[in-house]
Protein backbone atom coordinates (compact mmCIF):
# COMPACT_ATOMS: atom_id res chain seq x y z
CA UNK A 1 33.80 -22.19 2.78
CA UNK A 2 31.55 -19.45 3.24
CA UNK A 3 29.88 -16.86 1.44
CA UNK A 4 31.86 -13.66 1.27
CA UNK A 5 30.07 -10.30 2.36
CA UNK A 6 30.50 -8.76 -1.73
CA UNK A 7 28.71 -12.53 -2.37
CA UNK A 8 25.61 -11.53 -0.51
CA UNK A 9 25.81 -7.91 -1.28
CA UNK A 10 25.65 -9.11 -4.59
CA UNK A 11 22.68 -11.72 -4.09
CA UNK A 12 20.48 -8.83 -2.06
CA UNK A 13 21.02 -6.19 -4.77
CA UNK A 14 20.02 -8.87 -7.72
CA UNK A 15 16.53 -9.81 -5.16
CA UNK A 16 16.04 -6.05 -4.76
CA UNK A 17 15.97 -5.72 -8.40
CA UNK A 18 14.18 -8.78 -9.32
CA UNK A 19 11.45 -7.31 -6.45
CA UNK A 20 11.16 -3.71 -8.87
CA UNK A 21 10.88 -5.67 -11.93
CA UNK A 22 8.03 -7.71 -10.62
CA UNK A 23 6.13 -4.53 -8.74
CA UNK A 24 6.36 -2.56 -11.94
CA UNK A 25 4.59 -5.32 -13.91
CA UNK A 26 2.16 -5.92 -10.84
CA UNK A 27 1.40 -2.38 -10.51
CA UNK A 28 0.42 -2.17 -13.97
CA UNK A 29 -1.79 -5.14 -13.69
CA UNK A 30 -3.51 -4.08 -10.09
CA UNK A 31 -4.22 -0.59 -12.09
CA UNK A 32 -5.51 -2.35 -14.64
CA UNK A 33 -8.28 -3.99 -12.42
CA UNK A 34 -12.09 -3.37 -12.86
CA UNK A 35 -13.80 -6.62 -11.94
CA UNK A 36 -13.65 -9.09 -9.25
CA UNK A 37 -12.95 -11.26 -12.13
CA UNK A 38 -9.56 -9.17 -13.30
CA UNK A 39 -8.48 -9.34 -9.63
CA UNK A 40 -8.61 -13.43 -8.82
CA UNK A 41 -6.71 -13.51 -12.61
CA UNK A 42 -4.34 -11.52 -11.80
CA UNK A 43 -4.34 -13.20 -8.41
CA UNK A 44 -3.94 -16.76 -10.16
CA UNK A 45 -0.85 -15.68 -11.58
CA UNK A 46 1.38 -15.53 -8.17
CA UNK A 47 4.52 -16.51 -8.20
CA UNK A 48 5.88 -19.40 -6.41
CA UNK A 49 6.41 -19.01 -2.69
CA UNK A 50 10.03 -17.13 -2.00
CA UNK A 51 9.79 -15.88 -5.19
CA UNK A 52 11.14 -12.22 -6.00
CA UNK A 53 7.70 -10.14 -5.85
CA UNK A 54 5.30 -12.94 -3.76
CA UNK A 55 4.25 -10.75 -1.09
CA UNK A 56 2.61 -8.60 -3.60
CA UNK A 57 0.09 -11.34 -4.79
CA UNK A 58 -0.12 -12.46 -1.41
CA UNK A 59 -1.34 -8.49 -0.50
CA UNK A 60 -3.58 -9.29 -2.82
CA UNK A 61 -5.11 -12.56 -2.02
CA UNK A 62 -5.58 -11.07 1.87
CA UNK A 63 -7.44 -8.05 0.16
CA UNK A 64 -9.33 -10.25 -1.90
CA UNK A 65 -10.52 -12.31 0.77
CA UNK A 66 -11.21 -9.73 3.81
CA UNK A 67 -11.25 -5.88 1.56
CA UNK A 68 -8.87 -4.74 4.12
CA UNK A 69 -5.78 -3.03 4.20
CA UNK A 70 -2.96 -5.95 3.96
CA UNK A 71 -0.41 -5.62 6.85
CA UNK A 72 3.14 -4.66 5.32
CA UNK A 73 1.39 -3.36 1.91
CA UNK A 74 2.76 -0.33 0.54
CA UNK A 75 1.06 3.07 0.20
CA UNK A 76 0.71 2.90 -3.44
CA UNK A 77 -0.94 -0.91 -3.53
CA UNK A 78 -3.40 0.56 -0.66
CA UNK A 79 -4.30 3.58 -2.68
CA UNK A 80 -4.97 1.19 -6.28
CA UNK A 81 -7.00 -1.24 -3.32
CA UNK A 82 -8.81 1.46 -2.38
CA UNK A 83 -9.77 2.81 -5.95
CA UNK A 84 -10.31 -0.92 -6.93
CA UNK A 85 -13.47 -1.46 -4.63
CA UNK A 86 -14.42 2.23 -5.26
CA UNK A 87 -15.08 0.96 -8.61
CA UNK A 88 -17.28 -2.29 -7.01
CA UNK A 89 -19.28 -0.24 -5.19
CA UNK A 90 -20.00 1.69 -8.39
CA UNK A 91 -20.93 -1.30 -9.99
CA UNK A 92 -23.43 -2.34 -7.47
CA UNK A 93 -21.48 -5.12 -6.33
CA UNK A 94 -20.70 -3.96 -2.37
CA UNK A 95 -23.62 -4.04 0.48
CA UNK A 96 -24.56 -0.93 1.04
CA UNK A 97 -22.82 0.86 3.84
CA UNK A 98 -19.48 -1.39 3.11
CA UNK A 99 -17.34 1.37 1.38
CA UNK A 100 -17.31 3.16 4.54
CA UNK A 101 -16.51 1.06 6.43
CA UNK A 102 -13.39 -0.23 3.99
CA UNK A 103 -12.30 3.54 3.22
CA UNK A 104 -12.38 3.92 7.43
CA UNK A 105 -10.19 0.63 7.42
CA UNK A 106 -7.77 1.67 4.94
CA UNK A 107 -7.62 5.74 6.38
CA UNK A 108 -6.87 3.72 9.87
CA UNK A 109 -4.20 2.01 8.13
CA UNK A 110 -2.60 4.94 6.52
CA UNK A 111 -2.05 6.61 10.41
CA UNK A 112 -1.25 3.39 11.71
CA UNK A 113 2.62 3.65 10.95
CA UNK A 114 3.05 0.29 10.85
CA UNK A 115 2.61 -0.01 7.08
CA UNK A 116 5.30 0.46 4.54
């Protein structure tokens, strides 16, 4: 026998919840971020794969890795990015000339439309 529709109605809303639960916990972590070193932590501590919240920590790892805006990231996670390697080039630790060209990345991003 099947699942009835209230069943998955039921299931979804739970997910959806689970999902706010883990982005207001990541949130306060990526906010929390001032080193390269905070980041791959709070990296490290992704959840397992189809786990409520995953595609935050994955936004993250594809950051990480390329300092670009990650594809289906939300405004909010783009703008703590953004202030994240704001902070790195403040430190010294970006080429010089790279903030530009990641702030032109992300502004793209933010007309693109095809972000959340």
């Amino acid at each position: 026998m099947g699942t009835t529709r209230e069943q998955r109605l039921r299931r979804e809303q739970f997910r959806a919840e689970a999902e706010q639960r883990v982005w207001r916990d990541f949130h306060a972590k990526l906010e929390a971020m001032e080193t390269l070193e905070d980041a791959l932590k709070l990296f490290s501590e992704s959840p397992r794969p189809d786990a409520p919240g995953r595609s935050f920590y994955s936004n993250l790892g594809f950051f990480l890795r390329t300092f670009a805006p990650p594809f289906g990231s939300n405004r909010t996670e783009r703008a703590v990015y953004l202030k994240f390697v704001r902070g790195l080039d403040r430190q010294g630790l970006l080429k010089p000339g790279a903030l530009s060209v990641i702030e032109a990345a992300f502004a793209e991003a933010e007309q693109d439309g095809q972000y959340r």
